[in-house]
N, C-alpha and C. Protein backbone atom coordinates (compact mmCIF):
# COMPACT_ATOMS: atom_id res chain seq x y z
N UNK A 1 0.83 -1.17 0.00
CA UNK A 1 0.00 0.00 0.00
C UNK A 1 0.89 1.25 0.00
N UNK A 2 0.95 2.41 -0.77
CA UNK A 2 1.75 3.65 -0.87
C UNK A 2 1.24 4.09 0.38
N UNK A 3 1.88 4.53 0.90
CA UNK A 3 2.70 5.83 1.93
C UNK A 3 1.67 6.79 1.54
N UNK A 4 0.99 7.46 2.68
CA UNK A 4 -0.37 8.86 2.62
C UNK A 4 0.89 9.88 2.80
N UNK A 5 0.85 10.80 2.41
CA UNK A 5 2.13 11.71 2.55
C UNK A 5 1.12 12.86 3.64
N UNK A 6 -0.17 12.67 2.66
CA UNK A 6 -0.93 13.78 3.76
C UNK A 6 -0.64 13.63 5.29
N UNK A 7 0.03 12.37 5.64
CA UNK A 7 0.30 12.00 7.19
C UNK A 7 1.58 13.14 7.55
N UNK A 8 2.55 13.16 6.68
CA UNK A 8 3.17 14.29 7.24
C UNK A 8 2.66 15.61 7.85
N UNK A 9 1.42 16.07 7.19
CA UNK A 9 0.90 16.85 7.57
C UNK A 9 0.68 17.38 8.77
N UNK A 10 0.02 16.02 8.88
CA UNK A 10 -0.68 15.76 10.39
C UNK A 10 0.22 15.68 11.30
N UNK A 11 1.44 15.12 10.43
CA UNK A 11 2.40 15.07 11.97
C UNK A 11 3.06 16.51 11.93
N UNK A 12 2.81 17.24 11.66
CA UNK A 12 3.64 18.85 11.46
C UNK A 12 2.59 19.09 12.46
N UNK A 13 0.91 19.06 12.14
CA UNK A 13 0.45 19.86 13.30
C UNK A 13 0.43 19.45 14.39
N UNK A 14 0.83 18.02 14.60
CA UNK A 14 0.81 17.60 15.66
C UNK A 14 1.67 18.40 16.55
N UNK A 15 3.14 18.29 15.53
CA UNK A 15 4.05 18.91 16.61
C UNK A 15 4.10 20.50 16.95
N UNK A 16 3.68 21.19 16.01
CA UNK A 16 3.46 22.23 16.35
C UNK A 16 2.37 23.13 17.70
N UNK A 17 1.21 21.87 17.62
CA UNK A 17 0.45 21.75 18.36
C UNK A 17 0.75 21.58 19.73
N UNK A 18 1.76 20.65 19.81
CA UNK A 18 2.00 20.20 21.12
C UNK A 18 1.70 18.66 21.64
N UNK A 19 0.70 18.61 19.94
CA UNK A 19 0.20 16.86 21.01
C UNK A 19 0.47 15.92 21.12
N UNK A 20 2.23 16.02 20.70
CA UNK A 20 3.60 15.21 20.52
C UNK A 20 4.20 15.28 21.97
N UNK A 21 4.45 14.68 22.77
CA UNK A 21 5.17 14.93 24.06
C UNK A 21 6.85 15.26 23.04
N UNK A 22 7.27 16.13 23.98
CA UNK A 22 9.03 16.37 23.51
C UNK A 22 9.87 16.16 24.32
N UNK A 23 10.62 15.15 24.19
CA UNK A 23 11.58 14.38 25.20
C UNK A 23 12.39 16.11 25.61
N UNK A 24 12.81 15.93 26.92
CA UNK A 24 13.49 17.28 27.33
C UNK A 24 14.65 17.52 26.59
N UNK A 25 15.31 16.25 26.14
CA UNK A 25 16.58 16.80 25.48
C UNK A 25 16.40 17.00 23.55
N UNK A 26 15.57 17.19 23.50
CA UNK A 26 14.78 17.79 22.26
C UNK A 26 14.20 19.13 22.17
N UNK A 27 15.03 20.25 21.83
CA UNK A 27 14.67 21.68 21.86
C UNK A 27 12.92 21.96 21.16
N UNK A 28 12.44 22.96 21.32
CA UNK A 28 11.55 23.17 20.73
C UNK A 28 12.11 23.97 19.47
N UNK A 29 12.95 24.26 19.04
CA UNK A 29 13.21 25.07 18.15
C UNK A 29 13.47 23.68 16.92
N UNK A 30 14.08 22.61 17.06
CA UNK A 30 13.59 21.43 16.78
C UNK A 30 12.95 20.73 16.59
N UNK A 31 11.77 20.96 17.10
CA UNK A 31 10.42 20.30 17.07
C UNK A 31 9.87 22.08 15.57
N UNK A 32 9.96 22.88 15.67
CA UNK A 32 9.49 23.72 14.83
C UNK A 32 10.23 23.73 13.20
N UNK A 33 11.76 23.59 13.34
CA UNK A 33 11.96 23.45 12.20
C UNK A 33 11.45 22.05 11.44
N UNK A 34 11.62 21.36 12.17
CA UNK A 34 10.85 20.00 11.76
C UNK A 34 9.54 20.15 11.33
N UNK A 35 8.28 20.65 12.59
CA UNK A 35 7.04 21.36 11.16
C UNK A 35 7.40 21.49 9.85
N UNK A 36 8.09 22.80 9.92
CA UNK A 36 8.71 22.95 8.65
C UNK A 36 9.00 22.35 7.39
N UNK A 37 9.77 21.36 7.86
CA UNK A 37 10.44 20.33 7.20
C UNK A 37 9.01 19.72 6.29
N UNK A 38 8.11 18.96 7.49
CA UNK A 38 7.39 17.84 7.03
C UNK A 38 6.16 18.66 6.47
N UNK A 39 6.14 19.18 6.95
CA UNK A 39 4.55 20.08 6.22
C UNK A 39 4.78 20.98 4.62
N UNK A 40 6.03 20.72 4.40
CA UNK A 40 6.92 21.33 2.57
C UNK A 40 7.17 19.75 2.23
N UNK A 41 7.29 18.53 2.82
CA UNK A 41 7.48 17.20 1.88
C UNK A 41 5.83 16.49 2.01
N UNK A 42 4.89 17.09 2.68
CA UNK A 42 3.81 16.67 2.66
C UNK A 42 3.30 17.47 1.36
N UNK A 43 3.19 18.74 1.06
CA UNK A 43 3.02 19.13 0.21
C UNK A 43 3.57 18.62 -1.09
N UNK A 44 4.99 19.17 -1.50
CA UNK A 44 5.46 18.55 -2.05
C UNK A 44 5.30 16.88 -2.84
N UNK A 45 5.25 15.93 -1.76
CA UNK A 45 4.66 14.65 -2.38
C UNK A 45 3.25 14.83 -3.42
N UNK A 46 2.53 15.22 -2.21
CA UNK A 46 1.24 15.10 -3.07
C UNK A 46 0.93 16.04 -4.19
N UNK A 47 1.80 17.14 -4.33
CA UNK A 47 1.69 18.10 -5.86
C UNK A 47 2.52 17.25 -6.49
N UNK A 48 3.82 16.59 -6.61
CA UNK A 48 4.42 15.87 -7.60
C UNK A 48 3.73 14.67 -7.70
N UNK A 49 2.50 13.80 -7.30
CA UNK A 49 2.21 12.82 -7.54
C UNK A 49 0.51 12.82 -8.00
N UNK A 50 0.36 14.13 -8.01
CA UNK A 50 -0.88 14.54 -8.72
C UNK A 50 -0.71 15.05 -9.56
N UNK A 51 0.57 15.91 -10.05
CA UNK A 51 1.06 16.60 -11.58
C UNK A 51 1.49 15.35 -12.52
N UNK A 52 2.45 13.90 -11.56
CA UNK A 52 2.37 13.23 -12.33
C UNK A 52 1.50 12.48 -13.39
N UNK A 53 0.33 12.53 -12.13
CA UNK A 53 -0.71 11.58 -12.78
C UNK A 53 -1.56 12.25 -13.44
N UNK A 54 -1.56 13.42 -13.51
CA UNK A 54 -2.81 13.94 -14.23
C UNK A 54 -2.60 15.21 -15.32
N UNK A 55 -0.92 15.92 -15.18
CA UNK A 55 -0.93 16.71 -16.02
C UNK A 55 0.79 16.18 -16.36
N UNK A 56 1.28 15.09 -16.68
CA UNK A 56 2.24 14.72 -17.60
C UNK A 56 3.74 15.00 -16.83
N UNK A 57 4.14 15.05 -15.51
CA UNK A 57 4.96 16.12 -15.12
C UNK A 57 6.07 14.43 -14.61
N UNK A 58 6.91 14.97 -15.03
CA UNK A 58 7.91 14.05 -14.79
C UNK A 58 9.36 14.02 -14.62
N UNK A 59 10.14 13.24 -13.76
CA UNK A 59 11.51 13.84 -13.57
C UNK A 59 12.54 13.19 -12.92
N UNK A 60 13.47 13.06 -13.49
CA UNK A 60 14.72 11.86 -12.73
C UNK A 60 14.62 11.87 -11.32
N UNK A 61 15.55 11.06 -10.92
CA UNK A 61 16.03 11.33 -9.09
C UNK A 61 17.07 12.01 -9.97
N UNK A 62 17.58 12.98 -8.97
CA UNK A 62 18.52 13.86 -9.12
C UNK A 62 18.47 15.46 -7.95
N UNK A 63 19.09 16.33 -7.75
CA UNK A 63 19.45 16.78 -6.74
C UNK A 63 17.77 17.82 -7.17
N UNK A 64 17.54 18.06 -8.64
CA UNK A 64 16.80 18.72 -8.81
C UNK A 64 15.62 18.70 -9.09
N UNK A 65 14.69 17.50 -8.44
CA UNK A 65 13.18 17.47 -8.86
C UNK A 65 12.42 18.74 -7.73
N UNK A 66 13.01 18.89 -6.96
CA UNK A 66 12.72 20.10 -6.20
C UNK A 66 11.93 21.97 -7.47
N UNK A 67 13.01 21.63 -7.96
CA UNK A 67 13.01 22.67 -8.66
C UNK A 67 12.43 22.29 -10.04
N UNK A 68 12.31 21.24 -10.67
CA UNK A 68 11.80 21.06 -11.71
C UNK A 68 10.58 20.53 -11.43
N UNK A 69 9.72 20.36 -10.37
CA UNK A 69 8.43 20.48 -10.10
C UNK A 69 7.74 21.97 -10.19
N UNK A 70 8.68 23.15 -9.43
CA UNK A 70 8.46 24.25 -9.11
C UNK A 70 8.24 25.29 -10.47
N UNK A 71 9.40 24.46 -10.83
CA UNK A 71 9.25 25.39 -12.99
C UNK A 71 7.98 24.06 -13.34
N UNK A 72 7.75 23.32 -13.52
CA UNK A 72 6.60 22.57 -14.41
C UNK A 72 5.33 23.50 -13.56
N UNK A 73 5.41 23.57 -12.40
CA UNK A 73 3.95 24.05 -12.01
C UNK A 73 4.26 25.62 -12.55
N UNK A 74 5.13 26.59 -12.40
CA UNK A 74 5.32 27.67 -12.95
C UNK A 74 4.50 27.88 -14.36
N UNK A 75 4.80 27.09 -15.11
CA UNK A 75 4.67 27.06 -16.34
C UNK A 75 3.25 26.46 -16.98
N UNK A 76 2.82 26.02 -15.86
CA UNK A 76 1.40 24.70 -16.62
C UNK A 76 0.46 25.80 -16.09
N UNK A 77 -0.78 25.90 -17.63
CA UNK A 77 -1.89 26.84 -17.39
C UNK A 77 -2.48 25.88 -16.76
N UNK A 78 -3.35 27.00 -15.70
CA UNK A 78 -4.51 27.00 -14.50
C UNK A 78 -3.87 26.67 -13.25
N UNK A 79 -2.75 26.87 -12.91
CA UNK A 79 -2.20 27.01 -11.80
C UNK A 79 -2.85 28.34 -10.96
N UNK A 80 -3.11 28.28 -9.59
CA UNK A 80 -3.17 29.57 -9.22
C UNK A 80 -1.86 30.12 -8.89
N UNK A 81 -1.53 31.76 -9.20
CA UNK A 81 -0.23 32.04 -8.70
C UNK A 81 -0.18 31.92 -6.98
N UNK A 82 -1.56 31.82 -6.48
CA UNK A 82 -0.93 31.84 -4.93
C UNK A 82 -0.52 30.49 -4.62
N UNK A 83 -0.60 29.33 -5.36
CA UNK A 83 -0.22 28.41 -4.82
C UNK A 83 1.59 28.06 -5.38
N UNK A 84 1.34 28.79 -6.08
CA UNK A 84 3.15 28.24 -6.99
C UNK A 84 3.85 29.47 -5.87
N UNK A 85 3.18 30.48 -5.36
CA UNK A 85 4.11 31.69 -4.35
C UNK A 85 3.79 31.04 -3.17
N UNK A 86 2.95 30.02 -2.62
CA UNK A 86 3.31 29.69 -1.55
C UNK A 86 3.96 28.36 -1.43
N UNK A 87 4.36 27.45 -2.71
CA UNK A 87 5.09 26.31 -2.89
C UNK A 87 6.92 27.04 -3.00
N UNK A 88 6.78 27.88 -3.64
CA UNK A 88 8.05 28.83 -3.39
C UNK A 88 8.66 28.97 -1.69
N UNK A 89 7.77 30.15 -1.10
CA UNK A 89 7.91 30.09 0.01
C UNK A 89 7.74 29.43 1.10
N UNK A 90 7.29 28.04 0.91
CA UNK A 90 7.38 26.91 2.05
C UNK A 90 8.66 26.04 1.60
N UNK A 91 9.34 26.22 -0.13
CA UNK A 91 9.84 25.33 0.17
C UNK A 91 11.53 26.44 0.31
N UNK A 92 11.45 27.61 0.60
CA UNK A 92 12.63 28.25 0.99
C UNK A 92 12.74 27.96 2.59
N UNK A 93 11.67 27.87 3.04
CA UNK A 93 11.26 27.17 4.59
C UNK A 93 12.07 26.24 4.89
N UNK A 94 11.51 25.54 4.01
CA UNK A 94 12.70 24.66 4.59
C UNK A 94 13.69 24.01 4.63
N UNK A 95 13.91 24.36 3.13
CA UNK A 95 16.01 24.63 3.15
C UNK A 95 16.18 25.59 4.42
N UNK A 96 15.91 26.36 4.26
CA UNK A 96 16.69 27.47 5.79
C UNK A 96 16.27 26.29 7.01
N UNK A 97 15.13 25.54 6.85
CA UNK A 97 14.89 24.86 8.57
C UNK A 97 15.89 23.58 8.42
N UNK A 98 15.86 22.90 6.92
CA UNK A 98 17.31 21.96 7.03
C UNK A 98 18.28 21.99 6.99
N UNK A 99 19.26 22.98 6.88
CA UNK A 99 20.56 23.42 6.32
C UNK A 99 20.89 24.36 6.85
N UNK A 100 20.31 25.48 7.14
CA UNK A 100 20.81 26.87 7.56
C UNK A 100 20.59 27.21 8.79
N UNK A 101 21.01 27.39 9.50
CA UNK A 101 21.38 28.56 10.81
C UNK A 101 20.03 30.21 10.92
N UNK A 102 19.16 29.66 10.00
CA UNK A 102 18.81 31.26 9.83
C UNK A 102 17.84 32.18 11.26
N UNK A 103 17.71 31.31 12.17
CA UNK A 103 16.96 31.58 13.65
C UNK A 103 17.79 31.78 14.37
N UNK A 104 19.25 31.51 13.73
CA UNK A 104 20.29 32.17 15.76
C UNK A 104 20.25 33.30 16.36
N UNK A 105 20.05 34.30 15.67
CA UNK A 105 19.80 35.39 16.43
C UNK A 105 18.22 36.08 16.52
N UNK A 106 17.61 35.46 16.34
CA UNK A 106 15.71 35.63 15.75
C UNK A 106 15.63 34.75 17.12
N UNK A 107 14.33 35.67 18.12
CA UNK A 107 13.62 34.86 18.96
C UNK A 107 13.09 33.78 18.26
N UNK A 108 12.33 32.77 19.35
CA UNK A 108 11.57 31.55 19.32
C UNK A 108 10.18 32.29 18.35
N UNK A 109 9.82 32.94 18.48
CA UNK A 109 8.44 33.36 18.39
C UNK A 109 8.43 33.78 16.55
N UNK A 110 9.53 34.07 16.42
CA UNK A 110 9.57 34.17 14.30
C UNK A 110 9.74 32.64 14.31
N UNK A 111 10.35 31.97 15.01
CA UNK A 111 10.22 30.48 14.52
C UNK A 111 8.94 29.35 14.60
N UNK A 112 8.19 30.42 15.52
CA UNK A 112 6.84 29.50 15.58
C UNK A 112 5.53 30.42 14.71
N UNK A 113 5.73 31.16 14.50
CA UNK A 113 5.01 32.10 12.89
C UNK A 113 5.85 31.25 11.93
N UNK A 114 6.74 30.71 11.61
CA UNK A 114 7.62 30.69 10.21
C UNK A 114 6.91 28.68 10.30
N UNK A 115 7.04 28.13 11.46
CA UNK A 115 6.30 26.99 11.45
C UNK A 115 4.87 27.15 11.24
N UNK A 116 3.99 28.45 11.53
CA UNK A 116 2.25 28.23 11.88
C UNK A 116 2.11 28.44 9.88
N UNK A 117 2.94 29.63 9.44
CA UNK A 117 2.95 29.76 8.17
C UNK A 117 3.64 28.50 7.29
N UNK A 118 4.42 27.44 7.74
CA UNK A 118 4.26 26.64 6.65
C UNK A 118 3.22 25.73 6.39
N UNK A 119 2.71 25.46 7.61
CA UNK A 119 1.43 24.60 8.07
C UNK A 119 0.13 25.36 7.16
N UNK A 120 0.03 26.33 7.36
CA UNK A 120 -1.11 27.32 6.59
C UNK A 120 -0.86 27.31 4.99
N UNK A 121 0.76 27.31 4.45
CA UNK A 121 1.11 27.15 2.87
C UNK A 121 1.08 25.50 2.47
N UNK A 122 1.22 24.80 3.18
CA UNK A 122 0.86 23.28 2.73
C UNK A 122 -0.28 23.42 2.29
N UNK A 123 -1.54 23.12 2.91
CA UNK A 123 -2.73 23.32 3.56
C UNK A 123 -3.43 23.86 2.16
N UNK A 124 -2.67 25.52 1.39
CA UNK A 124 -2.86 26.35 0.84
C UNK A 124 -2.34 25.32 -0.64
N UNK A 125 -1.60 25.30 -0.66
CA UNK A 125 -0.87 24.19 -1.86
C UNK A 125 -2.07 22.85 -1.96
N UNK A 126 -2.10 21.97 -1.22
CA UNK A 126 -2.65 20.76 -1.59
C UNK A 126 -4.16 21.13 -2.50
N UNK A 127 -4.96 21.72 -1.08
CA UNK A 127 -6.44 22.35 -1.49
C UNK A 127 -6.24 22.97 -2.24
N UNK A 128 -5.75 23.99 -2.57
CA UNK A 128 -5.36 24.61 -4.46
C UNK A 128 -5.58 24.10 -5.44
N UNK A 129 -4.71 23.27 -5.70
CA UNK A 129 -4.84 22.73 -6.63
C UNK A 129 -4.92 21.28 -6.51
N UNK A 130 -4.63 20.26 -5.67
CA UNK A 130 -4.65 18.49 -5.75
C UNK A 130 -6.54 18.00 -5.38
């Protein structure tokens, strides 16, 4: 049986929510970039596996299906632009929440807006258009 990706979802609000217990030696700033994380590959899955199947969209493994999902939806009429500007900006989310440093000097509180807003651009992406 395939993998529901929409479960990532759920587990983003979970944790954002709280209704994840967080072992003490697990920061919350950790538990938020992680939202992050899973609520841009929850999306993500399910726009590349609904462009596959229904509007022709296709693409190696390689470092760049990231981006060659992002130009195919760019480019394919009846897209809404708010959903290709908020597939943009959830998925700059979370390169900065996997890779980058970009909260060290930013309170907790831009990091839990920057988590409530990727949760809200998933959300915004799937119902859009899947």
């Amino acid at each position: 049986m395939p993998f529901n990706w929409a479960e990532l979802l759920l587990l983003a609000e979970d944790l954002h929510s709280g209704k994840m217990q967080r072992s003490p030696s697990v920061s919350r700033e950790c538990f938020l970039r992680t939202v992050c994380s899973r609520a841009y590959y929850a999306a993500y899955c399910i726009t590349r596996d609904f462009e596959a199947l229904f509007h022709k969209f296709s693409c190696s493994k390689s470092n760049s299906v990231h981006e060659a999902l992002y130009q195919h939806l760019r480019t394919r009429p009846g897209i809404d632009p708010i959903v290709i500007r908020n597939f943009n900006e959830l998925r700059q989310s979370r390169v900065d929440c996997d890779y980058n440093d970009p909260f060290k000097r930013i309170n907790r509180l831009n990091l839990e807006a920057e988590a409530s807003k990727a949760i809200h651009s998933a959300k915004t992406i799937i119902n859009g258009h899947c």
